[in-house]
C-alpha atoms as a PDB file:
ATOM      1  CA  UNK A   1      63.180 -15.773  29.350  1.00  0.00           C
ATOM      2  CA  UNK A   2      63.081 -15.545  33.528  1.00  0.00           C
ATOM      3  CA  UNK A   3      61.412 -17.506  35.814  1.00  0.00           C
ATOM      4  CA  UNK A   4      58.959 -14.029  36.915  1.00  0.00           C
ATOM      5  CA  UNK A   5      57.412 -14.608  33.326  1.00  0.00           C
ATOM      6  CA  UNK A   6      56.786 -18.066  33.985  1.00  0.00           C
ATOM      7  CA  UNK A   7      55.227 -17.554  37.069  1.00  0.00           C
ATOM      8  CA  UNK A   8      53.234 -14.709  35.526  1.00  0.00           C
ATOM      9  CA  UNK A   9      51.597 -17.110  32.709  1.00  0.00           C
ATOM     10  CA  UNK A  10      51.113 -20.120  35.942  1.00  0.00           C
ATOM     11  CA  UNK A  11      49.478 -17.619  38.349  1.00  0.00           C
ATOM     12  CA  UNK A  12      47.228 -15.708  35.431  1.00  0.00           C
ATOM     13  CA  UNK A  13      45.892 -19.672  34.826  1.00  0.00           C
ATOM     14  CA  UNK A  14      45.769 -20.021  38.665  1.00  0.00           C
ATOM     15  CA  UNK A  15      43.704 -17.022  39.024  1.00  0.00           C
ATOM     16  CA  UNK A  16      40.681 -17.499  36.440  1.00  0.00           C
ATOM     17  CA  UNK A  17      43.168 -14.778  33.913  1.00  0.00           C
ATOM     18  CA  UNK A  18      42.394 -12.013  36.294  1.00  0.00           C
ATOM     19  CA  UNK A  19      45.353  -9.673  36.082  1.00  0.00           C
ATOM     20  CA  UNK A  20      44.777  -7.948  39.332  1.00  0.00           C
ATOM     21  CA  UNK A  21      44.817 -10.999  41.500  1.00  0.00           C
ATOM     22  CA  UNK A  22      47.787 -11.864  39.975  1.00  0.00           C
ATOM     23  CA  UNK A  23      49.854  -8.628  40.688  1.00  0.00           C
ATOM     24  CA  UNK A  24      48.497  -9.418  44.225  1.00  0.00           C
ATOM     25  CA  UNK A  25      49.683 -12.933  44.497  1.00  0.00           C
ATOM     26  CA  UNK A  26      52.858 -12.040  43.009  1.00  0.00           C
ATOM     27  CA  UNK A  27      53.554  -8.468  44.881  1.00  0.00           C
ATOM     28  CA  UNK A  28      53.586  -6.325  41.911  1.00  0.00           C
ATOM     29  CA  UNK A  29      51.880  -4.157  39.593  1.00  0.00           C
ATOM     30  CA  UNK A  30      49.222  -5.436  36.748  1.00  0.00           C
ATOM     31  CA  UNK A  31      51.336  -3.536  33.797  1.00  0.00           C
ATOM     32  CA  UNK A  32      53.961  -5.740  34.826  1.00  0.00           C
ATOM     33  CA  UNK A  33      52.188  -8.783  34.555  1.00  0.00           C
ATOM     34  CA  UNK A  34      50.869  -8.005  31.442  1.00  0.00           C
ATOM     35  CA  UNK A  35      54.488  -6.864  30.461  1.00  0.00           C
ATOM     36  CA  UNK A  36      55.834 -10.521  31.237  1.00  0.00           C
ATOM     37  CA  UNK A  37      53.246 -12.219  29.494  1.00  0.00           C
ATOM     38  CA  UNK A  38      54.071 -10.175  26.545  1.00  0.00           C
ATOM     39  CA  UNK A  39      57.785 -10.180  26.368  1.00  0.00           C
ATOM     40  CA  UNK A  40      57.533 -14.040  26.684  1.00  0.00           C
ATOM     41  CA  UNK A  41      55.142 -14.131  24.023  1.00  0.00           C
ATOM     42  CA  UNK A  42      57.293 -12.232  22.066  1.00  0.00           C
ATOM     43  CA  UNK A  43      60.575 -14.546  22.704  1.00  0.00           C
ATOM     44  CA  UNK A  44      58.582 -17.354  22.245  1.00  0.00           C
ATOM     45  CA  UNK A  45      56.893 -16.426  18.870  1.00  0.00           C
ATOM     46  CA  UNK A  46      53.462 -17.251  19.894  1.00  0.00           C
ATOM     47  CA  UNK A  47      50.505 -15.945  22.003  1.00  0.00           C
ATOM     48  CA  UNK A  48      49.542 -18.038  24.953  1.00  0.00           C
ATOM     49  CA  UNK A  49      46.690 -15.913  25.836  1.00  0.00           C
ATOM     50  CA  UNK A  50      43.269 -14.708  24.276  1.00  0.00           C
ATOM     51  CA  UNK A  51      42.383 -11.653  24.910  1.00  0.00           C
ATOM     52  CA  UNK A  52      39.948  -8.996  24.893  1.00  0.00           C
ATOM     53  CA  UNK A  53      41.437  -5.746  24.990  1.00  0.00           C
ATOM     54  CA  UNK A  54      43.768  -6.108  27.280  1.00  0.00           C
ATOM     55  CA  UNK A  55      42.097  -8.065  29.429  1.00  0.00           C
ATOM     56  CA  UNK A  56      42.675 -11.900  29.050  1.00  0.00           C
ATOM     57  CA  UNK A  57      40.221 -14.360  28.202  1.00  0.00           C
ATOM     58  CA  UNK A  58      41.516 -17.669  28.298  1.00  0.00           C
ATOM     59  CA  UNK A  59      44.540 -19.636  26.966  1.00  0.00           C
ATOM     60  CA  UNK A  60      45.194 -20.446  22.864  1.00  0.00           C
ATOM     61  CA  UNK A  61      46.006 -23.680  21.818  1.00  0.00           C
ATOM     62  CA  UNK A  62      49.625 -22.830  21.811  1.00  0.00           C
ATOM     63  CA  UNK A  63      49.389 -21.631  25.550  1.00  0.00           C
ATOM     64  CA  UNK A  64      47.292 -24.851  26.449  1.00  0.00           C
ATOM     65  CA  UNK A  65      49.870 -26.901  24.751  1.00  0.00           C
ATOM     66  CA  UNK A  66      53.122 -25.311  26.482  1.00  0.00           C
ATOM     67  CA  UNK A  67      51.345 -24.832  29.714  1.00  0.00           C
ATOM     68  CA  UNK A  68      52.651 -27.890  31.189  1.00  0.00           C
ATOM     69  CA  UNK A  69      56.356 -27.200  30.373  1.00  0.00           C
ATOM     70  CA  UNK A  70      55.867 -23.964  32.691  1.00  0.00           C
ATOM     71  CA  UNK A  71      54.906 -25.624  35.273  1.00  0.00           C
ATOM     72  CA  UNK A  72      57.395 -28.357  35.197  1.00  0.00           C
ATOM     73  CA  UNK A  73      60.272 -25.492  34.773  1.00  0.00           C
ATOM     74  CA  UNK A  74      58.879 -23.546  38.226  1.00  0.00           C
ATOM     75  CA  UNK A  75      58.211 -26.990  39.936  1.00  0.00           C
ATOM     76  CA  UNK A  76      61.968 -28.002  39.259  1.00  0.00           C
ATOM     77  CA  UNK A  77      63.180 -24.369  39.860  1.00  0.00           C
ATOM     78  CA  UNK A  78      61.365 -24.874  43.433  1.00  0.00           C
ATOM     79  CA  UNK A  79      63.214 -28.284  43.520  1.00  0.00           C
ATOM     80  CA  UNK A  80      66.507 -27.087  43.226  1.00  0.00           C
ATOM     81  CA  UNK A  81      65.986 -24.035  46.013  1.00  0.00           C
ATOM     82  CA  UNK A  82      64.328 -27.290  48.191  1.00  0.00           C
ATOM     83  CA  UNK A  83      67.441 -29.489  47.308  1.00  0.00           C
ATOM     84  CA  UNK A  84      69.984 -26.586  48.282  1.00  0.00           C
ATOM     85  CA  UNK A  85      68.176 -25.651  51.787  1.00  0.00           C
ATOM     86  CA  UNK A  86      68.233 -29.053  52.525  1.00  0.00           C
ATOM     87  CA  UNK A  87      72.049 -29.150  52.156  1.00  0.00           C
ATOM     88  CA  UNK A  88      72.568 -26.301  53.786  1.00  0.00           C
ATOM     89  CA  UNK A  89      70.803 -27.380  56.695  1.00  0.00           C
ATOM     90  CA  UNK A  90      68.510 -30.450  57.285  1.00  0.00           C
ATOM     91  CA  UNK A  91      66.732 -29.838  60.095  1.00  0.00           C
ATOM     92  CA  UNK A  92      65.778 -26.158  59.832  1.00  0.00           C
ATOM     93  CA  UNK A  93      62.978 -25.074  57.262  1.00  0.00           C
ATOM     94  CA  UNK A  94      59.356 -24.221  56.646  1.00  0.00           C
ATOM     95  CA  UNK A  95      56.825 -27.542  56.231  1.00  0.00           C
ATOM     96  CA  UNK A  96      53.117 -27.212  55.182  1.00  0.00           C
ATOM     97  CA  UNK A  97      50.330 -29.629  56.031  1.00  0.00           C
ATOM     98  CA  UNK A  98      46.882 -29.323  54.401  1.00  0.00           C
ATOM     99  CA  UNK A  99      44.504 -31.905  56.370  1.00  0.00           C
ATOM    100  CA  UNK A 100      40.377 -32.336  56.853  1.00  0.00           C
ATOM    101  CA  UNK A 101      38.954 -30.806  60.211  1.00  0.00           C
ATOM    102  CA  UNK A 102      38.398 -34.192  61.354  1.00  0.00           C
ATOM    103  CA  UNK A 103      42.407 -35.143  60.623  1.00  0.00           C
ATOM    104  CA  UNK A 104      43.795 -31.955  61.828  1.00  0.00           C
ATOM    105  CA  UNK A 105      41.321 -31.873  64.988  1.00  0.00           C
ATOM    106  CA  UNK A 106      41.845 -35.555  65.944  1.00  0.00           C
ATOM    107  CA  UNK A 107      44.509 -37.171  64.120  1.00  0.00           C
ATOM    108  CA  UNK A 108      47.567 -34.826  63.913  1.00  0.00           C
ATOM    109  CA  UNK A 109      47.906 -33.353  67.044  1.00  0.00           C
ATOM    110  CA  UNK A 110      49.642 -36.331  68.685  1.00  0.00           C
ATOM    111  CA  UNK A 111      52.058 -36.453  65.678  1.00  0.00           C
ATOM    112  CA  UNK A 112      52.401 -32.822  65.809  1.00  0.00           C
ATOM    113  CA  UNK A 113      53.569 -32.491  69.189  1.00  0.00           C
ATOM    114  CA  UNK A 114      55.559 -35.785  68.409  1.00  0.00           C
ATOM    115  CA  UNK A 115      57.274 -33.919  65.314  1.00  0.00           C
ATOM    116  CA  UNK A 116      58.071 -31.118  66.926  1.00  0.00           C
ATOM    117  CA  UNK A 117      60.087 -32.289  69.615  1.00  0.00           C
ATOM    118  CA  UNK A 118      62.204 -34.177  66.843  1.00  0.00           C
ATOM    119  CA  UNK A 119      62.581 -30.939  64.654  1.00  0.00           C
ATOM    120  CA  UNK A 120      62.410 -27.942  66.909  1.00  0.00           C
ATOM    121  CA  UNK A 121      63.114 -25.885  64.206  1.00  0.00           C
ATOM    122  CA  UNK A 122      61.206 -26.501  61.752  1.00  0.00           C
ATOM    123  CA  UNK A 123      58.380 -24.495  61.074  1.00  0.00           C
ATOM    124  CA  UNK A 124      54.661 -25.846  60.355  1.00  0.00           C
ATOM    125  CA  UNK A 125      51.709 -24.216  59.035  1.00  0.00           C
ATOM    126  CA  UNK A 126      48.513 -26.179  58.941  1.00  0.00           C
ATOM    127  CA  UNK A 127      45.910 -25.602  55.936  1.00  0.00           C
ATOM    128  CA  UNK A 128      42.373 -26.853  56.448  1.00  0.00           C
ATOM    129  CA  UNK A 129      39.911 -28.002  53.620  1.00  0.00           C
ATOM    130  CA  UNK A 130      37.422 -30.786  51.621  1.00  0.00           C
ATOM    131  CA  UNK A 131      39.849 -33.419  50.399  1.00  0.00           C
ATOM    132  CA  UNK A 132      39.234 -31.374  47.053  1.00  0.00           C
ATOM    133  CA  UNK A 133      40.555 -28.274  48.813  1.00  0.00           C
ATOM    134  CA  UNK A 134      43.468 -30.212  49.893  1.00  0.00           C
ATOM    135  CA  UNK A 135      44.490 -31.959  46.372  1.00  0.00           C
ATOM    136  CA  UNK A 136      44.553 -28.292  45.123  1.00  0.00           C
ATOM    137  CA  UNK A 137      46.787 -27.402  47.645  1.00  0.00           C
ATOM    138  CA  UNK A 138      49.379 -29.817  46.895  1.00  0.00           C
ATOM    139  CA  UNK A 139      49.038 -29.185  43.063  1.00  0.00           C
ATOM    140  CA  UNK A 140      49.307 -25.294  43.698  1.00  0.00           C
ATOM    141  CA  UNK A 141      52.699 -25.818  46.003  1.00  0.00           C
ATOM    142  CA  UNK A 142      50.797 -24.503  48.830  1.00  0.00           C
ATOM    143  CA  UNK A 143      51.113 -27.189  51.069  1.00  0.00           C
ATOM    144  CA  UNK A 144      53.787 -30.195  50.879  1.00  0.00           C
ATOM    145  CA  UNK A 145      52.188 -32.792  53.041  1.00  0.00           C
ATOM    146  CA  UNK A 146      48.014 -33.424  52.467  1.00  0.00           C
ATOM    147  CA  UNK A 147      46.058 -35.664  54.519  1.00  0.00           C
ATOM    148  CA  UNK A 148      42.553 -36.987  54.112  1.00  0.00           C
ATOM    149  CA  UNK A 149      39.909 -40.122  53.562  1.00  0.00           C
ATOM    150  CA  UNK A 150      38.406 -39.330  50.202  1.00  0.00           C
ATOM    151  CA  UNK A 151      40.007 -37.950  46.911  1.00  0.00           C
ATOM    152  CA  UNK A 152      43.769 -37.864  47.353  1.00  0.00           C
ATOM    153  CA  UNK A 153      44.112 -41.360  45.361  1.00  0.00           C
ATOM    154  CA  UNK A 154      42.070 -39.979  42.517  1.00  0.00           C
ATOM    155  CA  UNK A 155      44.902 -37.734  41.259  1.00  0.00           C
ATOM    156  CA  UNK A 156      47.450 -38.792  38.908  1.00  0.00           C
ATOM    157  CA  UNK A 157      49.858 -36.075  39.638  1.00  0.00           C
ATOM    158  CA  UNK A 158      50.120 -36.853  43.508  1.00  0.00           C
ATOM    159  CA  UNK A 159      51.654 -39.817  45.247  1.00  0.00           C
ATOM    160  CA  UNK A 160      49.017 -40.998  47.906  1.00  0.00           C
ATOM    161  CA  UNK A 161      50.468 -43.647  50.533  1.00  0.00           C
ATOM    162  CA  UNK A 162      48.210 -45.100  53.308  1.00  0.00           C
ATOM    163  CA  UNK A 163      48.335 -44.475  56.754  1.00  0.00           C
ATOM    164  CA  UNK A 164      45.556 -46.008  59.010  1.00  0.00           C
ATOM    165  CA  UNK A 165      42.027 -47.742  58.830  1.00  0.00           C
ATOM    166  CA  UNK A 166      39.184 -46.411  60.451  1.00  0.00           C
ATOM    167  CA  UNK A 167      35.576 -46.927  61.211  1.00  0.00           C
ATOM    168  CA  UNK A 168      32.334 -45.216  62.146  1.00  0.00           C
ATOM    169  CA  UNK A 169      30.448 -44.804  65.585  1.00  0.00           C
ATOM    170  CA  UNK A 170      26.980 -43.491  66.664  1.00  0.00           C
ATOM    171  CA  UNK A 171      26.827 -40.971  68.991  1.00  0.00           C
ATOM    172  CA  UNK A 172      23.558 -40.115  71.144  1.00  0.00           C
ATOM    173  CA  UNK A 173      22.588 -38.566  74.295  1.00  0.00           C
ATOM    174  CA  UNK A 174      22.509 -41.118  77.352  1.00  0.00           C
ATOM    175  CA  UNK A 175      18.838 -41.895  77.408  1.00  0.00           C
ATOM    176  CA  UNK A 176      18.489 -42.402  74.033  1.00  0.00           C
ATOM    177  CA  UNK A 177      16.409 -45.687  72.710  1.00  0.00           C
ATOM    178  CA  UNK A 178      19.363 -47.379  70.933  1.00  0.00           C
ATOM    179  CA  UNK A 179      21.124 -48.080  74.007  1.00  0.00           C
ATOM    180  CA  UNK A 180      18.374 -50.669  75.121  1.00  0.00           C
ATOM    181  CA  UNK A 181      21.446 -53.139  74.524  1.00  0.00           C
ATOM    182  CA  UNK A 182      19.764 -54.654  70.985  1.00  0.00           C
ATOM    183  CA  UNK A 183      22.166 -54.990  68.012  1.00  0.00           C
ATOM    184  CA  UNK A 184      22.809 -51.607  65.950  1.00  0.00           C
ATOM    185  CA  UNK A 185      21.186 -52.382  62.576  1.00  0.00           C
ATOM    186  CA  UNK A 186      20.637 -49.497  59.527  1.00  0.00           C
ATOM    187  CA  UNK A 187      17.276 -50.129  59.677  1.00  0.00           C
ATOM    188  CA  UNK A 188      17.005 -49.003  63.355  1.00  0.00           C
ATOM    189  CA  UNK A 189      19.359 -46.378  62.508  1.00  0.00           C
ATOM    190  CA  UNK A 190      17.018 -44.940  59.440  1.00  0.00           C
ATOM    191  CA  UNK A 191      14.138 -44.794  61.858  1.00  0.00           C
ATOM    192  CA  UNK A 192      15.951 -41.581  64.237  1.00  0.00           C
ATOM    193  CA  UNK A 193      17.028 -38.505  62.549  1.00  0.00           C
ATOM    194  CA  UNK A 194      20.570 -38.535  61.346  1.00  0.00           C
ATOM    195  CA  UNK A 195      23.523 -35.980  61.947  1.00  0.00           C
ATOM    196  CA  UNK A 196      26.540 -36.545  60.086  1.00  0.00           C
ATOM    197  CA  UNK A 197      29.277 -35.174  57.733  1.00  0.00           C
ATOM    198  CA  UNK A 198      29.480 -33.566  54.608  1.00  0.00           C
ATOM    199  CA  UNK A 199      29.308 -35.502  51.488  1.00  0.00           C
ATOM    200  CA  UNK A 200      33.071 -35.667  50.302  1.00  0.00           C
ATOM    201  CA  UNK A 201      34.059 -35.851  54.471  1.00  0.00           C
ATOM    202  CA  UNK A 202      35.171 -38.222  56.203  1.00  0.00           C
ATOM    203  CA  UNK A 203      33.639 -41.547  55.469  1.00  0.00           C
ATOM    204  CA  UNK A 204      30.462 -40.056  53.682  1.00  0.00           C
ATOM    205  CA  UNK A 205      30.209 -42.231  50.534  1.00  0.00           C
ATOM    206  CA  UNK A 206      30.428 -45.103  52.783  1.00  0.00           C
ATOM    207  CA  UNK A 207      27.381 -44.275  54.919  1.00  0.00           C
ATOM    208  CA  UNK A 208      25.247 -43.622  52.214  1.00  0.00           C
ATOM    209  CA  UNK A 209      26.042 -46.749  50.186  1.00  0.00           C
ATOM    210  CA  UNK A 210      25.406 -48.618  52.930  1.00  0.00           C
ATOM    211  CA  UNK A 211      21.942 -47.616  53.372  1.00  0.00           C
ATOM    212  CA  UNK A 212      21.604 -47.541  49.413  1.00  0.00           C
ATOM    213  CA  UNK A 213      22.532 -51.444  49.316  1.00  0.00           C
ATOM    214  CA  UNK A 214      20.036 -52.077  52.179  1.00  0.00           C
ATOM    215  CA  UNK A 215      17.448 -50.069  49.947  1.00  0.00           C
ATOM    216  CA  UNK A 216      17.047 -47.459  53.038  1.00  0.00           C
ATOM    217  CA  UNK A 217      17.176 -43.648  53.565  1.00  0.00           C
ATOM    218  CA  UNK A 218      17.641 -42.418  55.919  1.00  0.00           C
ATOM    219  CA  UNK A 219      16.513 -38.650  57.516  1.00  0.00           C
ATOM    220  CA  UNK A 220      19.689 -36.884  57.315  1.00  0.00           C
ATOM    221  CA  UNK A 221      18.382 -33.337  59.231  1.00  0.00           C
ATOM    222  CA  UNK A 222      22.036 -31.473  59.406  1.00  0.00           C
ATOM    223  CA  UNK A 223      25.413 -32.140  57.535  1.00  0.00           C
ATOM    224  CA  UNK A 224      29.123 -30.410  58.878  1.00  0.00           C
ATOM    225  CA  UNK A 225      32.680 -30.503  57.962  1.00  0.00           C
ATOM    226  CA  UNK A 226      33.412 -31.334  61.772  1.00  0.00           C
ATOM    227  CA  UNK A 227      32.484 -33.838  64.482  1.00  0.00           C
ATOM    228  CA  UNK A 228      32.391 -31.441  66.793  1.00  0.00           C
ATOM    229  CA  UNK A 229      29.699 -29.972  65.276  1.00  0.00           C
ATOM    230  CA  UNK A 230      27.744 -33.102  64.729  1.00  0.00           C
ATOM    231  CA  UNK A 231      28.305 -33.854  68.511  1.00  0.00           C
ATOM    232  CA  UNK A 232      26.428 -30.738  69.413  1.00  0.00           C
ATOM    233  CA  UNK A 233      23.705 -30.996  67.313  1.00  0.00           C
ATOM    234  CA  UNK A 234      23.376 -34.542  68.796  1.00  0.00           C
ATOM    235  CA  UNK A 235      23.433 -33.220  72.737  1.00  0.00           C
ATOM    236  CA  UNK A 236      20.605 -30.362  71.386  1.00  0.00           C
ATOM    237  CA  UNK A 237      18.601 -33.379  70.461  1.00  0.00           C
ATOM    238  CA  UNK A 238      18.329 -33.025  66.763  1.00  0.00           C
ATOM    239  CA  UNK A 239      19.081 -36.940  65.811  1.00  0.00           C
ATOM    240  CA  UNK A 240      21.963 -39.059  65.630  1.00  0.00           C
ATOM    241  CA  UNK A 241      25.259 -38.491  65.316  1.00  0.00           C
ATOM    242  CA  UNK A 242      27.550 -40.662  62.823  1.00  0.00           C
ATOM    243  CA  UNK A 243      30.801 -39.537  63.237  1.00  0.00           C
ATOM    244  CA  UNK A 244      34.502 -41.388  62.771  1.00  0.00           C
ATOM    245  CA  UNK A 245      35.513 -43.321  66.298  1.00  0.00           C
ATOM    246  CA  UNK A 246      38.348 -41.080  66.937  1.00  0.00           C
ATOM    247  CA  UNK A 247      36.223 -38.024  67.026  1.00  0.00           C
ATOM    248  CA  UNK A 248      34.447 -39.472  70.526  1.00  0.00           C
ATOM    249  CA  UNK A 249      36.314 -39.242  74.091  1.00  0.00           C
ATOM    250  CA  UNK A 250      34.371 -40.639  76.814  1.00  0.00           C
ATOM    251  CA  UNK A 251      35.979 -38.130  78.873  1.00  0.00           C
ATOM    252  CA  UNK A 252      35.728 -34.700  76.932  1.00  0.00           C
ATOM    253  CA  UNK A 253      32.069 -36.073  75.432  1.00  0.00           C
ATOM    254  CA  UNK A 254      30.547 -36.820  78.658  1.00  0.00           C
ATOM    255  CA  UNK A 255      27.086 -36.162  77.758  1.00  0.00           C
ATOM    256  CA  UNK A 256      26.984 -38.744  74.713  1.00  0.00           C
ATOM    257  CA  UNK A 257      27.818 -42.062  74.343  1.00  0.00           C
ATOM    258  CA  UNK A 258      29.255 -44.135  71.467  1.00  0.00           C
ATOM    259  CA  UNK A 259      27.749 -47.502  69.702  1.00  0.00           C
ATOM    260  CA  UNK A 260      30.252 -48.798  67.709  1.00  0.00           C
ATOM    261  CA  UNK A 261      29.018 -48.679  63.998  1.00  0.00           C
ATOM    262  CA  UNK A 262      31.848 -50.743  62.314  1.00  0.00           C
ATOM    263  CA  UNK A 263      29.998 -53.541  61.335  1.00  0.00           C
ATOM    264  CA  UNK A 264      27.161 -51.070  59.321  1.00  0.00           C
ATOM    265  CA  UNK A 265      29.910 -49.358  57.524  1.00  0.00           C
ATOM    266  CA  UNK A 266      32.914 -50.004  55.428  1.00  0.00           C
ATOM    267  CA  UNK A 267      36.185 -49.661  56.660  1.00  0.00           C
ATOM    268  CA  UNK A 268      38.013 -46.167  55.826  1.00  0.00           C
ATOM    269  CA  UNK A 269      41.438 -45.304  54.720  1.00  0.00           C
ATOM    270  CA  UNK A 270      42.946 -42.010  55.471  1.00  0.00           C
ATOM    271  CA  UNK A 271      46.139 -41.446  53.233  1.00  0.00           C
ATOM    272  CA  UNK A 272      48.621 -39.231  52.899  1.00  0.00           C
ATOM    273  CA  UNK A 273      49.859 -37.419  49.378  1.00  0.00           C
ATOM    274  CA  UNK A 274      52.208 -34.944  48.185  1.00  0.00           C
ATOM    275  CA  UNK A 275      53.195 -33.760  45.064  1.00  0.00           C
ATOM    276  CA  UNK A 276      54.648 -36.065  42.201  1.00  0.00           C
ATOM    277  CA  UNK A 277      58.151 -34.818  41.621  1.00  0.00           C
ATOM    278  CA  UNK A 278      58.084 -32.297  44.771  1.00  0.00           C
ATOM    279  CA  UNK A 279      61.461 -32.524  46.052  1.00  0.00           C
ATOM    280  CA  UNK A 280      60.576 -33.611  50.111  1.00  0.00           C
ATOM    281  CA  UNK A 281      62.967 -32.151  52.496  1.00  0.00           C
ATOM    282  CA  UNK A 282      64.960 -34.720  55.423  1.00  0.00           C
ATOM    283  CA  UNK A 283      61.852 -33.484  57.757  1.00  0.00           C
ATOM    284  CA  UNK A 284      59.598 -34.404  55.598  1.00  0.00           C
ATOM    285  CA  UNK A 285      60.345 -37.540  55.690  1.00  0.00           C
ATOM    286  CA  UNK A 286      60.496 -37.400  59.273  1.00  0.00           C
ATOM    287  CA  UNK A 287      57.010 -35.961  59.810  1.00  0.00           C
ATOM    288  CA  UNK A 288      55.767 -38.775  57.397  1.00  0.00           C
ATOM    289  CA  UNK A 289      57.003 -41.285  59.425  1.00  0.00           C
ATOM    290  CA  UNK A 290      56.114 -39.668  63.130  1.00  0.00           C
ATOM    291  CA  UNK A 291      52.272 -39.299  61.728  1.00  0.00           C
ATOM    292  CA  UNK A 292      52.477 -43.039  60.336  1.00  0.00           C
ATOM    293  CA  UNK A 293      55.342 -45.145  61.711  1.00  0.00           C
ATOM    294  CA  UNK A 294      55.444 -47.563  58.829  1.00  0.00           C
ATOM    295  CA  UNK A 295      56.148 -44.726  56.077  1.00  0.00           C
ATOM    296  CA  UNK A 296      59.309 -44.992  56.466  1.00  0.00           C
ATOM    297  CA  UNK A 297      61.639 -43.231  54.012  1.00  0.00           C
ATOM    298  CA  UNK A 298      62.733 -46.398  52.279  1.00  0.00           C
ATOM    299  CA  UNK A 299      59.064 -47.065  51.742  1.00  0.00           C
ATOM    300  CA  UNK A 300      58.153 -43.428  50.698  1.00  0.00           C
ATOM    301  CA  UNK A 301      60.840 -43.634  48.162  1.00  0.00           C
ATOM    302  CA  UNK A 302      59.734 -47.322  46.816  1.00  0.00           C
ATOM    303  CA  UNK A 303      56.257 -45.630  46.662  1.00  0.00           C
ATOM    304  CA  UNK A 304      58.053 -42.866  44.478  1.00  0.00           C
ATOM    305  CA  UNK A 305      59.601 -45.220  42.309  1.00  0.00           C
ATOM    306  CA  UNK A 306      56.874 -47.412  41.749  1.00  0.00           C
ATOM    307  CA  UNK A 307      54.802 -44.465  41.407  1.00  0.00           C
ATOM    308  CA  UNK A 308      56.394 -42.920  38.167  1.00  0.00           C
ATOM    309  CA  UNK A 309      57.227 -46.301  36.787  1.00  0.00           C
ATOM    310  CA  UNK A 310      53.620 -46.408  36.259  1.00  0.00           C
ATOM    311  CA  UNK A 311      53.321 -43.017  35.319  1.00  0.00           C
ATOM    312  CA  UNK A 312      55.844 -43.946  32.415  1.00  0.00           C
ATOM    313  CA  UNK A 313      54.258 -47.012  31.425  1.00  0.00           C
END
């Protein structure tokens, strides 16, 4: 048995059982994929695969069953390589972020620039994605740091911590009727057309159960990802923009203006997760820490603890 077998049976579940994306993702041929998968098969006594042929199909119960194990054996394998770099030398090493548009445009740059004075060698790559997208990556071992409003907390196999509270503003163009200086309500909102993100983005199930409670709905004319994109809708003059207040400068934005919307909405909560039982290099720590000053390591590591504690109960 050798970890490239492992990996073969992980990425041919990764990749839908298509053999050919698999020699891709793991830089070699398709006979040798299949001829991992089968010499495992054979030392293990069982087949983990259905097949057609010689394509595969799907997994047997067997292969559903040990499935896990794999994955546990590579994660740990990664682990130890993580463990041993990090002896070797602390502050030198490779870090991957996965974030929302809206987090990586407006959130992490600051910490960024912050981190990288701290750790000038460390290398970061930045992923971009739906909180979904994001979750995946962390799962996958594609990224080692995710960050993001919605969906992070609802996975069991990732430790989510939070880092800051947000709200909402409106953003319209400087002659526009809600700045007559009357109180922002959601029924004077629901009467403009509305500009805002994504469902799954950024705040998105809180605007629309706000109007829901209120028994309103409202004209939503154009959904994005990004806030930038909302804000130029807004300036063509296709409706409101709701975006989150950090996504509006005065000074870059200067042909909008902001109502602040915190009152309509509920507050947000943009965490931060990584992998349950990743190990997390010193930097890591140190990022965590730079991008929210109260995750400290001592309270990343109590959030570990208490974490799988809970996992075991």
């Amino acid at each position: 048995m050798n970890f490239q077998q492992l990996r073969s049976v992980r990425e041919a579940v990764r990749r839908g059982f298509n053999l050919t994306e698999v020699a891709a993702a793991l830089h070699t041929s398709q006979p040798g994929v299949s001829r991992q998968i089968r010499e495992l098969e054979d030392e293990l006594g069982v087949e983990l695969f259905l097949r057609v042929g010689k394509r595969l199909t799907g997994m047997t119960p067997p292969g559903q069953q040990l499935l896990p194990t794999v994955e546990r054996l590579l994660r740990e394998a990664e682990n130890l390589r993580q463990a041993a770099r990090d002896c070797a030398s602390h502050d030198v090493g490779p870090l991957s972020l996965a974030a929302t548009h809206s987090q990586a445009r407006y959130a992490l740059p600051g910490a960024v620039k912050d981190f990288r004075q701290l750790y000038p060698q460390v290398t970061l790559s930045l992923h971009q994605g739906s909180p979904r997208q994001i979750a995946q990556m962390l799962l996958n071992g594609e990224a080692d740091i995710g960050i993001a409003t919605e969906a992070l907390d609802q996975y069991e196999q990732l430790v989510t911590l939070p880092c800051y509270s947000w709200t909402h503003s409106v953003v319209v163009p400087p002659d526009h009727p809600l700045l007559d200086g009357e109180p922002l309500t959601l029924a004077r909102l629901a009467r403009f057309p509305m500009v805002t993100y994504d469902e799954g983005f950024t705040g998105r199930s809180h605007i629309d159960e706000a109007f829901a409670k209120e028994g309103l709905k409202p004209s939503i004319v154009l959904s994005a990802m990004d806030a930038d994109v909302i804000k130029t809708y807004v300036e063509l003059g296709m409706g409101v923009g709701v975006v989150a207040s950090i996504a509006f400068d005065p000074d870059r934005d200067r042909n909008l203006r902001a109502i602040d919307a915190g009152h309509l909405f509920a507050i947000n909560m943009t965490r931060l997760a990584f992998r349950r039982g990743a190990f997390l290099r010193g930097y890591a720590y140190g990022f965590m820490e730079t991008f929210a000053p109260p995750l400290t390591r001592e309270v990343v590591e109590q959030a570990v603890r208490q974490s799988s504690e809970g996992t075991a109960a």
